[in-house]
C-alpha atoms as a PDB file:
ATOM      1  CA  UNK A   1      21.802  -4.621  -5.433  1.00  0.00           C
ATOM      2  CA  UNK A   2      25.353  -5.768  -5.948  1.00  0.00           C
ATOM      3  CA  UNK A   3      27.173  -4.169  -8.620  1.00  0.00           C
ATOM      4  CA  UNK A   4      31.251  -4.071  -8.620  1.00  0.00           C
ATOM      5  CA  UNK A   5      31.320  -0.279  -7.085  1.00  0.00           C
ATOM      6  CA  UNK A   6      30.339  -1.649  -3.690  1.00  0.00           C
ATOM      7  CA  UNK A   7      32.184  -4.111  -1.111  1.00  0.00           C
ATOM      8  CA  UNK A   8      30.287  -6.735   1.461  1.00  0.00           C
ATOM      9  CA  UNK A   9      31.131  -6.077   5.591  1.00  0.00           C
ATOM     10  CA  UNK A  10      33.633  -9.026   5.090  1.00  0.00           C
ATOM     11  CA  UNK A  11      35.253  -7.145   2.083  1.00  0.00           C
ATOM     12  CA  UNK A  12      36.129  -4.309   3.913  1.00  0.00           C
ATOM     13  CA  UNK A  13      37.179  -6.314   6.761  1.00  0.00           C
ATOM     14  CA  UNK A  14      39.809  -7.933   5.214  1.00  0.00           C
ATOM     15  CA  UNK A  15      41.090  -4.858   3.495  1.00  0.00           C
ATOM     16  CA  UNK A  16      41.412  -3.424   6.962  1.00  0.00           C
ATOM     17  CA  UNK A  17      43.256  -5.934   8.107  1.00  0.00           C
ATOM     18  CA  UNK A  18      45.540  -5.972   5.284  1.00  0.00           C
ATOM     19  CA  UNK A  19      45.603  -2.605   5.689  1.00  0.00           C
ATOM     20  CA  UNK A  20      47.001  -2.570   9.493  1.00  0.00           C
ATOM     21  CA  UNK A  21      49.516  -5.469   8.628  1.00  0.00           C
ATOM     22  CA  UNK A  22      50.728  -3.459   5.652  1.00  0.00           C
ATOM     23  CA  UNK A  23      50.830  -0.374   8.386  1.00  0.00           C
ATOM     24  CA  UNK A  24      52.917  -2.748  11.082  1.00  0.00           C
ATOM     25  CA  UNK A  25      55.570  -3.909   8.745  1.00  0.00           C
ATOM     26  CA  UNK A  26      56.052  -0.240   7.249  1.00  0.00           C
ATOM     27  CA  UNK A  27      56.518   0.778  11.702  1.00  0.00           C
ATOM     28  CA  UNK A  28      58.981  -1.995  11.917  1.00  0.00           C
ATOM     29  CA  UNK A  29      60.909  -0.226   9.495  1.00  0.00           C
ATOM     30  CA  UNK A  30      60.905   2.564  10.199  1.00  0.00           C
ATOM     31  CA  UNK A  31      61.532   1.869  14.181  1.00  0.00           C
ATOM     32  CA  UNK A  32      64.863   0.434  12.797  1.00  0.00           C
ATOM     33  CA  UNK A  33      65.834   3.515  11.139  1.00  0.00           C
ATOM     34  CA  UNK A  34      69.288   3.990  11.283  1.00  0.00           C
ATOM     35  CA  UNK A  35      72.588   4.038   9.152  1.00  0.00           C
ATOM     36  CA  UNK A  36      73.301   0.191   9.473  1.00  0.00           C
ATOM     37  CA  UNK A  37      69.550  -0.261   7.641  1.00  0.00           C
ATOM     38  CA  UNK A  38      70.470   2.378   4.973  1.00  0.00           C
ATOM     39  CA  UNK A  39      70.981   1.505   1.309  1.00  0.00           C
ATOM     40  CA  UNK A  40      74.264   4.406   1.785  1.00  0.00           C
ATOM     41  CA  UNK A  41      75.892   2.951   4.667  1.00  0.00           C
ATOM     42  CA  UNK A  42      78.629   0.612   3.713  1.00  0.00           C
ATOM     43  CA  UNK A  43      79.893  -0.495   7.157  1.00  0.00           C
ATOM     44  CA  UNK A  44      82.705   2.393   7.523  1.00  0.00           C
ATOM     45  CA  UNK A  45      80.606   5.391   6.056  1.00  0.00           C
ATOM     46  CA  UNK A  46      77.985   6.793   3.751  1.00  0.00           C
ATOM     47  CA  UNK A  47      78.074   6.711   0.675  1.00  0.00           C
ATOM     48  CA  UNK A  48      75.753   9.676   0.733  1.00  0.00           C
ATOM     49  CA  UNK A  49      78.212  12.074   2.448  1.00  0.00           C
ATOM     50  CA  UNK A  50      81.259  11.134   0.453  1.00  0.00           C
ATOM     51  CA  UNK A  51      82.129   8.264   2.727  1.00  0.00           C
ATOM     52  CA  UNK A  52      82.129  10.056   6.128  1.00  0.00           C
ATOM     53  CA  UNK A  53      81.486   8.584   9.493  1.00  0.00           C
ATOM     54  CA  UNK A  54      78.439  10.327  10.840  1.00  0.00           C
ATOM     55  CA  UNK A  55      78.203  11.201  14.741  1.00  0.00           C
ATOM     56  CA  UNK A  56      77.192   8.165  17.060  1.00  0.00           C
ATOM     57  CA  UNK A  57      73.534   9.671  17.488  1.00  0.00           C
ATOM     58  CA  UNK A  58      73.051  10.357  13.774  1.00  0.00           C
ATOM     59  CA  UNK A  59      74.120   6.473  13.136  1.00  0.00           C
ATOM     60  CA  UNK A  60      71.204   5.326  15.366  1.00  0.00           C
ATOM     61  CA  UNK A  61      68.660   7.651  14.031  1.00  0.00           C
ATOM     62  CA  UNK A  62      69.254   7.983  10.610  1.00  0.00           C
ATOM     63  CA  UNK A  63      69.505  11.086   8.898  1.00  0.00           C
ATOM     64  CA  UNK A  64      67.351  12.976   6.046  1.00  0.00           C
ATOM     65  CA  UNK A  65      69.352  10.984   3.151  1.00  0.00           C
ATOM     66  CA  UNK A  66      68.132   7.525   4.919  1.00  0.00           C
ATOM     67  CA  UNK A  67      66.894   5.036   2.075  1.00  0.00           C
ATOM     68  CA  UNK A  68      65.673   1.651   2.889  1.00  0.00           C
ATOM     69  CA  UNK A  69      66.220  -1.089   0.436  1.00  0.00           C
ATOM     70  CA  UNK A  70      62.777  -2.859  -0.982  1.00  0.00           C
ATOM     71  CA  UNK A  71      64.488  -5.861  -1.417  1.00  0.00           C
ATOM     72  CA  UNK A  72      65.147  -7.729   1.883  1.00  0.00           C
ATOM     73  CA  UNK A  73      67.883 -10.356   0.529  1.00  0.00           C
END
């Protein structure tokens, strides 16, 4: 029987896969969480703190008002 609510073995194979590379980009980002990936940081502060300099740990880490920009360029 093959109707469209069912997927072959190779079907779900390459959603898996596509579904671990999608998984290994979104841990690259996030292992490079920090202020100088943030859409808030300008270089000198964040934006999201009224332009303060967090401490050096925070800056490495991130913080809870981290955003990452979609757009890579």
């Amino acid at each position: 029987m093959d109707d469209n609510a069912s997927m072959s073995l190779a079907e779900v194979q390459v959603r898996r896969d596509a579904a671990r590379k999608d998984l290994e980009r979104w841990q690259r980002v996030l292992d490079k969480k920090a202020c100088d990936s943030c859409i808030h940081w300008t270089g000198h502060g964040c934006k999201a703190s009224g332009g303060a300099v967090p401490p050096a740990e925070v800056q490495r880490t991130g913080c809870q008002a981290w955003r990452y920009d979609l757009i890579p360029f």
